[in-house]
Protein backbone atom coordinates (compact mmCIF):
# COMPACT_ATOMS: atom_id res chain seq x y z
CA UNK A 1 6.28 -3.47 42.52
CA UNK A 2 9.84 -3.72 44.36
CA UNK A 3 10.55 -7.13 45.65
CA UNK A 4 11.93 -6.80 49.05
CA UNK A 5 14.59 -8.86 51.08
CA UNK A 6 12.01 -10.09 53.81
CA UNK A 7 10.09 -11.67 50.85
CA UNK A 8 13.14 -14.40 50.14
CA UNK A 9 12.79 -17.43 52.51
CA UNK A 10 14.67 -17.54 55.44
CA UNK A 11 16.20 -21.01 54.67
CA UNK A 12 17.46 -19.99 51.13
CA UNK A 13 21.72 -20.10 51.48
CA UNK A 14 22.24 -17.19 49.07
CA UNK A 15 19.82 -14.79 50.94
CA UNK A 16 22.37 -12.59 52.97
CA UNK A 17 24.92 -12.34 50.04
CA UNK A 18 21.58 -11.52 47.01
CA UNK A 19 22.17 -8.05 47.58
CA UNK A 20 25.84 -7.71 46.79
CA UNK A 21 25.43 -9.02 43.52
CA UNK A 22 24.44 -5.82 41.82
CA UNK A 23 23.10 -6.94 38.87
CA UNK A 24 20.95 -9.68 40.18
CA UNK A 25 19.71 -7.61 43.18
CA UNK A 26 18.77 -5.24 40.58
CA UNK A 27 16.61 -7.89 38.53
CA UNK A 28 15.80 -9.11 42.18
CA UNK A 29 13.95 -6.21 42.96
CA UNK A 30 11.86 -6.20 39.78
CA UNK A 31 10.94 -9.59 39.19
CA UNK A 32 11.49 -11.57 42.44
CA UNK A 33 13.60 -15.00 43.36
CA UNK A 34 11.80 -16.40 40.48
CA UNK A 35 13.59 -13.64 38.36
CA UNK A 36 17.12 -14.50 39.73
CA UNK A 37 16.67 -18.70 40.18
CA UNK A 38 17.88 -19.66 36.19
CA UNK A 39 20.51 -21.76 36.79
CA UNK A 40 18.42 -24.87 36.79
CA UNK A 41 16.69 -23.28 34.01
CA UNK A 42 19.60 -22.94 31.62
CA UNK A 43 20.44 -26.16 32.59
CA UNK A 44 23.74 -28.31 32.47
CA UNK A 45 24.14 -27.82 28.52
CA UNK A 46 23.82 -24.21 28.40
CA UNK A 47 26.36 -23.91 31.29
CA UNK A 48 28.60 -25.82 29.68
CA UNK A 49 28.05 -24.10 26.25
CA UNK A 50 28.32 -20.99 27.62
CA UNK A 51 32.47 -21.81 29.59
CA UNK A 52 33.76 -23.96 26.52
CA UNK A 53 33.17 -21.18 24.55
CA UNK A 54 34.84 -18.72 26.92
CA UNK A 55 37.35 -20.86 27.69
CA UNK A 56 38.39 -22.42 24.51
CA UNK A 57 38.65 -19.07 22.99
CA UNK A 58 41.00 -18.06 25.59
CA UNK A 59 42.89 -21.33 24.82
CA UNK A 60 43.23 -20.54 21.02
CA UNK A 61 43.69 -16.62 21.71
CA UNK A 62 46.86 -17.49 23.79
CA UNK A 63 48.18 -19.84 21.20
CA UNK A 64 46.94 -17.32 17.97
CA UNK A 65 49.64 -14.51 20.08
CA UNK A 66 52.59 -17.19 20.40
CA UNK A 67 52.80 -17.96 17.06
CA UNK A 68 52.42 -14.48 15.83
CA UNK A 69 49.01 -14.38 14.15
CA UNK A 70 47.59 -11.85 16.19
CA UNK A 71 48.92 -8.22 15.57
CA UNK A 72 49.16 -6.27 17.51
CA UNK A 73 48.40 -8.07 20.24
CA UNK A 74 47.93 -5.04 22.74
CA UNK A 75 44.58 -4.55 20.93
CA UNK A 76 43.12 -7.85 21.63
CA UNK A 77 41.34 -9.21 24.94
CA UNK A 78 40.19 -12.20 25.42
CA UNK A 79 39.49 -14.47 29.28
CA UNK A 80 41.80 -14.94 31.78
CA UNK A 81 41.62 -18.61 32.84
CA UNK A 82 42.92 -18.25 36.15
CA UNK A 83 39.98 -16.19 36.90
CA UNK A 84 37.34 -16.75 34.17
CA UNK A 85 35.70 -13.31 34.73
CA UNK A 86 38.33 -11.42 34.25
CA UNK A 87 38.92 -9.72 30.62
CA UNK A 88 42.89 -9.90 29.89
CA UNK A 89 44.92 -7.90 27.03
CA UNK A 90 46.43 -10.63 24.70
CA UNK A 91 50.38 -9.42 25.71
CA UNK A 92 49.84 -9.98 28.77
CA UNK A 93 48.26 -13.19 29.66
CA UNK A 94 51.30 -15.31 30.61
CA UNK A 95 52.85 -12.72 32.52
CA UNK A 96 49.69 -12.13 34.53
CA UNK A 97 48.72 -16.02 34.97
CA UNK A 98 52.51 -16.60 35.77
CA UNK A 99 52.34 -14.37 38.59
CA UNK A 100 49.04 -15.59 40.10
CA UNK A 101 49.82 -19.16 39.67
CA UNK A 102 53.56 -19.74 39.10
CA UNK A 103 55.12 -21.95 36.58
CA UNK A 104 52.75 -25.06 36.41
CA UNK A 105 49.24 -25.08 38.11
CA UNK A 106 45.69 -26.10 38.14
CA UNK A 107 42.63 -24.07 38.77
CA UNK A 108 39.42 -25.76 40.25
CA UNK A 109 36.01 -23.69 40.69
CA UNK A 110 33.43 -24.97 42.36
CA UNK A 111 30.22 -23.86 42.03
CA UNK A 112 27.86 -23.99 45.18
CA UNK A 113 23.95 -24.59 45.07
CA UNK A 114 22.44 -20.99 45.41
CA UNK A 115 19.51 -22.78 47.98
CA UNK A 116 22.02 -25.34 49.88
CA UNK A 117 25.36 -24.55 49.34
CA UNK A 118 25.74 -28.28 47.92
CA UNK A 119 28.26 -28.21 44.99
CA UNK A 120 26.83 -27.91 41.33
CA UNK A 121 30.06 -28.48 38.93
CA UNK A 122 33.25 -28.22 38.95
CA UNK A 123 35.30 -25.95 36.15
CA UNK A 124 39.05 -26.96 36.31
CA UNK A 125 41.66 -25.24 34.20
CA UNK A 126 45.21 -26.36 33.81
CA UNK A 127 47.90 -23.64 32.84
CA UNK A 128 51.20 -23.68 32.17
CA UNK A 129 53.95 -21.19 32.02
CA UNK A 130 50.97 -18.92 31.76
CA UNK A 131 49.39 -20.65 28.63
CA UNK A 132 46.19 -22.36 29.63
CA UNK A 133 46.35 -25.99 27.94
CA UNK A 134 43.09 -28.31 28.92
CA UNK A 135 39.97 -27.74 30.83
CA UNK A 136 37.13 -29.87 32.13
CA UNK A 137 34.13 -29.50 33.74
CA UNK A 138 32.16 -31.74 36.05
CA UNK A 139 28.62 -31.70 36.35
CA UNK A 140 26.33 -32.07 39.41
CA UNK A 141 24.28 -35.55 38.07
CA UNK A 142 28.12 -37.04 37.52
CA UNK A 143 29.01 -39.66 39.53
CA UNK A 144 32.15 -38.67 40.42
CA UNK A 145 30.82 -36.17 42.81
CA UNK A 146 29.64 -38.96 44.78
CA UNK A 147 33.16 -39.33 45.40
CA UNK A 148 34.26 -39.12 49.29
CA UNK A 149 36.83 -37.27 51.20
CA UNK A 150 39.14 -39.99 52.97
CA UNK A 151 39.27 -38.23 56.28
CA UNK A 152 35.75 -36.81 56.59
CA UNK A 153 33.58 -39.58 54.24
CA UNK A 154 31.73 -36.70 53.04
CA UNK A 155 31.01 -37.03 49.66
CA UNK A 156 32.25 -34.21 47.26
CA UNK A 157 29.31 -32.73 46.69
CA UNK A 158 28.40 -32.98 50.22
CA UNK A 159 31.40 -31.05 51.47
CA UNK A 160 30.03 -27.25 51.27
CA UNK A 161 27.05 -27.83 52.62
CA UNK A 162 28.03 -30.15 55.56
CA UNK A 163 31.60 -28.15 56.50
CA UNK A 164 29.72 -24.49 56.05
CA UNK A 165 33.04 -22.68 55.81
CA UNK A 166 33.31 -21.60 52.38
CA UNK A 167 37.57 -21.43 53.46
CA UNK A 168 38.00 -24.91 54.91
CA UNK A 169 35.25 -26.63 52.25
CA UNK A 170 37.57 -25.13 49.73
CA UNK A 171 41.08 -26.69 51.22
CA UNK A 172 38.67 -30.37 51.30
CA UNK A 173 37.57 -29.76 48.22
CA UNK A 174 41.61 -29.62 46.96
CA UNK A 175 42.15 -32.82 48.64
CA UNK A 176 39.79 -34.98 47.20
CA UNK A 177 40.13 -33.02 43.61
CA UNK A 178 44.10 -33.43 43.81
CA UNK A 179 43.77 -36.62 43.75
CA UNK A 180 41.83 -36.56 41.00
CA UNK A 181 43.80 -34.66 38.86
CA UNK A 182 46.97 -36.87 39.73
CA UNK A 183 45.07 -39.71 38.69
CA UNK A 184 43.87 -37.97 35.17
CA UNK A 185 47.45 -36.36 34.30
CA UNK A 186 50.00 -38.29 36.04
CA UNK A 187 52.41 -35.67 34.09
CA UNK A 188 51.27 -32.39 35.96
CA UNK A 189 51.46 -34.37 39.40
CA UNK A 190 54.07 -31.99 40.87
CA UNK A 191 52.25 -28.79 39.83
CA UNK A 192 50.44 -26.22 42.49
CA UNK A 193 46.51 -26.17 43.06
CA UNK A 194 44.05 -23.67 43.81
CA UNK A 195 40.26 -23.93 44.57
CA UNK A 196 38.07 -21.41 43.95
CA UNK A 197 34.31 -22.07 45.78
CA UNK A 198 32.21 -19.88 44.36
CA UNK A 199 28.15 -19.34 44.89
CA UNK A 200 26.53 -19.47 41.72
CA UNK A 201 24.23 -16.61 41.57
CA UNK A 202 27.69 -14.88 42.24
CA UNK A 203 29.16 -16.26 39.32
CA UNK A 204 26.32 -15.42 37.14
CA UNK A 205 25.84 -11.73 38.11
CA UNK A 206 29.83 -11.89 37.49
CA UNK A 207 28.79 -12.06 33.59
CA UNK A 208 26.59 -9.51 33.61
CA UNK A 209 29.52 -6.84 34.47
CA UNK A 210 29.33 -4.21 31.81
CA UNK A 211 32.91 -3.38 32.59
CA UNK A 212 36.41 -4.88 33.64
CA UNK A 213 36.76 -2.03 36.11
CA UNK A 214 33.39 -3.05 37.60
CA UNK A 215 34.17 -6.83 37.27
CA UNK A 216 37.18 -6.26 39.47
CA UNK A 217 35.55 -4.30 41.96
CA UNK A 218 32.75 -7.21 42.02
CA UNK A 219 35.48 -9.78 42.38
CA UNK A 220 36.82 -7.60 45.48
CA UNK A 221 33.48 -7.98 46.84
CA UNK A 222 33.04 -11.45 46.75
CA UNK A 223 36.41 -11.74 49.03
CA UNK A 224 34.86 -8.66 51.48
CA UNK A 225 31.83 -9.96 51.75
CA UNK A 226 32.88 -11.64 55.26
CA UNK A 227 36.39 -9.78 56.10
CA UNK A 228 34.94 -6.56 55.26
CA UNK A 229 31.23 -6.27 55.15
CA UNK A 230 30.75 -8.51 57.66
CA UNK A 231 28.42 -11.37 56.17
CA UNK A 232 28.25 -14.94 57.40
CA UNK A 233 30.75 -16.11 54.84
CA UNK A 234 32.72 -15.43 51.56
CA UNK A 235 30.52 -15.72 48.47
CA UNK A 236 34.55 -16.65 46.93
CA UNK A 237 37.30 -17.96 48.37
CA UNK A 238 40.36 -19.35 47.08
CA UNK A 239 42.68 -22.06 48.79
CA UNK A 240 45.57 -21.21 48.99
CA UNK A 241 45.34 -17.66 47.93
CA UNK A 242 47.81 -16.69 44.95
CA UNK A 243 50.03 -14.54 47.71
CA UNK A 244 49.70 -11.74 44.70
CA UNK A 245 46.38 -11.76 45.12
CA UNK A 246 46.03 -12.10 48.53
CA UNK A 247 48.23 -8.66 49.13
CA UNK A 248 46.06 -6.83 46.50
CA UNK A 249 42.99 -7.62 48.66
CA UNK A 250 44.16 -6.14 51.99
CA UNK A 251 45.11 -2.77 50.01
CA UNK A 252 41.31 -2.09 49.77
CA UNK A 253 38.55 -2.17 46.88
CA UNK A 254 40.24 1.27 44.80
CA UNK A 255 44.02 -0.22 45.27
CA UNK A 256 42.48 -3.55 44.33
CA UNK A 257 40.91 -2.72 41.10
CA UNK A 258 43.52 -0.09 40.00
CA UNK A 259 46.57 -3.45 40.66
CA UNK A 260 43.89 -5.90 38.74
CA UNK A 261 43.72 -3.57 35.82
CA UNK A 262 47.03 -2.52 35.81
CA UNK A 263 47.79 -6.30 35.28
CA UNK A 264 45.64 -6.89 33.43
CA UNK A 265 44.46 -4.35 30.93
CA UNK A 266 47.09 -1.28 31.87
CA UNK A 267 44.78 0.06 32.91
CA UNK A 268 42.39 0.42 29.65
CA UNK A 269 38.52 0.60 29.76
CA UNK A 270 36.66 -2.58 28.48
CA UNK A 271 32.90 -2.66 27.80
CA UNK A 272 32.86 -6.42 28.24
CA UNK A 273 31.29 -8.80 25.92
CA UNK A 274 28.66 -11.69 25.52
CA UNK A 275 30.01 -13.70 22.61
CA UNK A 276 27.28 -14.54 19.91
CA UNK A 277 26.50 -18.39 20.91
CA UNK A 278 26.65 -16.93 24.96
CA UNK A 279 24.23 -14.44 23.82
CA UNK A 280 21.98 -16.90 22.08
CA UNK A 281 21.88 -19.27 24.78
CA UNK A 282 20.96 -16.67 27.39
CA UNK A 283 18.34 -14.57 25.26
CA UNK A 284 16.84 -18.57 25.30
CA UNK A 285 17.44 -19.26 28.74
CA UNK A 286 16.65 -16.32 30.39
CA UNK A 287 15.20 -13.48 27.89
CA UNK A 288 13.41 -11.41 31.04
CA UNK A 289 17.46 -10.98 32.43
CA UNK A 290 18.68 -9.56 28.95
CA UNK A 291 15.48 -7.34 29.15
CA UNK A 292 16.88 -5.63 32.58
CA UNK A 293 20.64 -5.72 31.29
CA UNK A 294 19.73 -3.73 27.95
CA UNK A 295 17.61 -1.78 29.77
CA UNK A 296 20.47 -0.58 31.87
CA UNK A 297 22.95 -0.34 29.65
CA UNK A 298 20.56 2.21 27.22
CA UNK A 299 19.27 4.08 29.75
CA UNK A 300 22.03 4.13 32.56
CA UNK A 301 25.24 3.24 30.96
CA UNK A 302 28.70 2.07 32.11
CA UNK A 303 30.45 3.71 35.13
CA UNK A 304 33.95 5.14 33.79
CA UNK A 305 37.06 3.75 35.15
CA UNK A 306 37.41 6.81 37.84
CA UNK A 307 33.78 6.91 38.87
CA UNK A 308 34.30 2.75 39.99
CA UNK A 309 37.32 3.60 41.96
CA UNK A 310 35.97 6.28 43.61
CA UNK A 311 32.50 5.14 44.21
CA UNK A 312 31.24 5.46 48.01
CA UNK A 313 30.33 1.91 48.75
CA UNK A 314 27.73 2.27 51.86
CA UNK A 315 27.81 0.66 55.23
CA UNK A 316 26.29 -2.37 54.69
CA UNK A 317 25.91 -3.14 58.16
CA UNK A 318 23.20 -1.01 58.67
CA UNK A 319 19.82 -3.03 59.43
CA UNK A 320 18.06 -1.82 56.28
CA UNK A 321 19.06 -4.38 53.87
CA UNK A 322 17.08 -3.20 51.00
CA UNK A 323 19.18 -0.30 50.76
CA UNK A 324 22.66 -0.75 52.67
CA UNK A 325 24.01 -2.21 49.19
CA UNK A 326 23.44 0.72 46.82
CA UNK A 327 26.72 1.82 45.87
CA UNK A 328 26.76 5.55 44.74
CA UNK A 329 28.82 7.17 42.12
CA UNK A 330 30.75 10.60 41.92
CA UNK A 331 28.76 12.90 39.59
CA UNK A 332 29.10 12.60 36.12
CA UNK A 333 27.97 10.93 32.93
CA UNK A 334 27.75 7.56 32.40
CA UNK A 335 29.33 5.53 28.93
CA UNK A 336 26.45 4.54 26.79
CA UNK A 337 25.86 3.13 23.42
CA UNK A 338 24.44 5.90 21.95
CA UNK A 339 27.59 8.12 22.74
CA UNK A 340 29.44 5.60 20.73
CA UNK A 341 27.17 5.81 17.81
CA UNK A 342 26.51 1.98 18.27
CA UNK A 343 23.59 -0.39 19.01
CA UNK A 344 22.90 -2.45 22.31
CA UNK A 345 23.86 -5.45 19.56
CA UNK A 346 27.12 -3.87 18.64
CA UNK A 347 27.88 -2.86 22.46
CA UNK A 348 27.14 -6.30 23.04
CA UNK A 349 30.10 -7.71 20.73
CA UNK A 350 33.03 -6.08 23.42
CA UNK A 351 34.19 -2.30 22.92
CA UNK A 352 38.27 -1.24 23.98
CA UNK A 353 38.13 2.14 24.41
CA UNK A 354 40.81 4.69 24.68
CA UNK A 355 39.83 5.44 28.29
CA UNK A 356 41.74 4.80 31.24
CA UNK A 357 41.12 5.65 35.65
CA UNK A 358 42.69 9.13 34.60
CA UNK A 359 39.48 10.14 32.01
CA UNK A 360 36.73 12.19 33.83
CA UNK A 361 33.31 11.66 32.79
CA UNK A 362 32.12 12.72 29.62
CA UNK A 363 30.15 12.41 26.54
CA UNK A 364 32.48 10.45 24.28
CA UNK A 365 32.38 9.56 20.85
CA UNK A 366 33.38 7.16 18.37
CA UNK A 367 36.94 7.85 18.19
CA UNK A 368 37.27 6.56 21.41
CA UNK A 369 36.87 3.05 20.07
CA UNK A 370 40.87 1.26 19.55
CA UNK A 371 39.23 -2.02 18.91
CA UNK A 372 35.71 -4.01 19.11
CA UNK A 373 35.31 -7.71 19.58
CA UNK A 374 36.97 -10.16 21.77
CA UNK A 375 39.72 -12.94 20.92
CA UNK A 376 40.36 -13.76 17.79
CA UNK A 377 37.23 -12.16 16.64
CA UNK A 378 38.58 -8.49 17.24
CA UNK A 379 38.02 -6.28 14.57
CA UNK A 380 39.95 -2.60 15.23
CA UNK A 381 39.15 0.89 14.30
């Protein structure tokens, strides 16, 4: 049976933007909302589990580069923390953080209710001169969410819902979270700050990207959703945009993903990773999702860097909307594990291939592989 979109309720927040999210439409249409709906199901723990270990590792990658214990670093990727979903090369995480956020800067995301829009947690992430240095994260039972706005005397986690304008929730959202991070470090009062409101299901299908080309292109979608695709609302936004970013976005989805990985990786391929302890916690939390993901990956495989940039993406403003999301490739084989001579398990781990937006599609093989592995974990070939 396909699950259709008439079948979610009308009322749910997340129902125009589901089928964007192409890896959650995709378990959408086999298992239903009850398929998608895991976030209360992981729970707080598991959430948290799942960004200190992203995070931290980015934190220790950063530092393991500086002092010179990483070699050579150009064969390492780890997790940018100005944009969590994004896989970065090791050399060039300060230069790329520096230009998104300048010299001293905090990060906030906020993560929306997928049925309300009322705001789950907040993820902040400090960074300077490009190093990321502390993170927190607030969850939704903490108290400090009942915290209000001075102006509006909306409470924090009220704001979303009650502005509904993912742009202007985010700029409240800054105010009130400002404040709080002048209060926590006095010493990074003077610094910029960005918030990022994101939907959850959003974020989720974000870490089920098998690729950083197709993580980009995602990321690009989140900000088109309502200046392009014409959708209610942003299922992202950022306030203030980075002005970096904010010129990448205007240049279209291919210019878009080809500036992000230029940044970012030079423009390498990455099959992107779930670390071990991620893994664990979501073969626990939701098993039936890592069903459809290996499924996909084995039978499917990973678009190649060209095929993403050059994929037709389809007028989504047709009335159909089971089908106005399906993005179609240019002909051509896909990147699967088999090719490689590895297991979904060893796919899995993170796999740097010597493939760039210039490679046409075809049947690789192991000596493709520069490096497997992500942070300080990476093991090369």
């Amino acid at each position: 049976m396909v699950h259709t979109y008439g079948e979610m309720p009308d009322d749910l927040f997340v129902k125009p933007y589901l089928p964007l999210f192409s890896f959650l439409w995709r378990v959408y249409e086999q298992l239903g909302w009850e398929g998608v709906d895991n976030y209360d199901v992981m729970g707080d723990d598991a959430i948290f589990a799942f960004f200190e270990t992203r995070l931290n590792e980015s934190i220790y990658t950063v530092k393991d580069v500086i002092e010179g214990k990483i070699s050579p670093p150009e064969k390492v990727l780890s997790y940018s923390a100005a944009i969590p979903s994004l896989v970065i090369r090791s050399d060039l995480v300060i230069g790329m953080q520096k230009l998104l956020g300048g010299d001293s800067v905090d990060f906030t995301f906020a993560v929306l209710h997928d049925y309300n829009s009322e705001l789950l947690l907040l993820l902040n992430v400090h960074i300077e001169d490009g190093i990321p240095v502390d993170w927190y994260m607030i969850r939704q039972n903490d108290e400090i969410l009942d915290r209000r706005h001075l102006k509006l005397g909306y409470k924090l986690k009220e704001i979303p819902r009650r502005v509904k304008d993912q742009g202007k929730a985010a700029k409240y959202l800054e105010d009130v979270c400002r404040d709080m991070r002048n209060e926590r470090t006095p010493q990074w009062s003077g610094s910029d700050y960005y918030v990022a409101t994101v939907i959850s299901s959003w974020a989720i299908n974000l870490m089920w990207i098998p690729s950083n080309y197709e993580g980009i292109g995602e990321t690009y979608d989140g900000w088109a959703s309502k200046e392009k695709y014409g959708l209610p609302d942003y299922t992202f936004v950022i306030h203030p945009y980075p002005s970096a970013f904010n010129l990448f976005f205007y240049q279209g989805r291919s210019t878009f993903i080809s500036k992000l990985a230029s940044l970012s990786t030079n423009m390498a391929f990455y099959l992107q990773p779930f670390e071990p302890r991620n893994l664990e916690i979501l073969r626990n939390g939701a098993p039936h999702v890592v069903n459809i993901y290996k499924d996909q990956i084995l039978n499917e495989g990973v678009p190649f860097p060209n095929q993403t940039l050059n994929c037709e993406f389809p007028n989504i403003r047709k009335k159909d909307p089971n089908i106005r999301f399906k993005k179609k490739y240019p002909k051509g084989d896909f990147v699967k594990p088999d090719d490689l001579n590895l297991t979904f398990d060893e796919f899995l781990k993170g796999v740097y291939l010597d493939v760039n937006h210039e490679t046409k599609p075809q049947k690789l093989d192991k000596s493709k592989i520069i490096s497997m592995g992500v942070g300080r974990n990476t093991v090369f070939l």
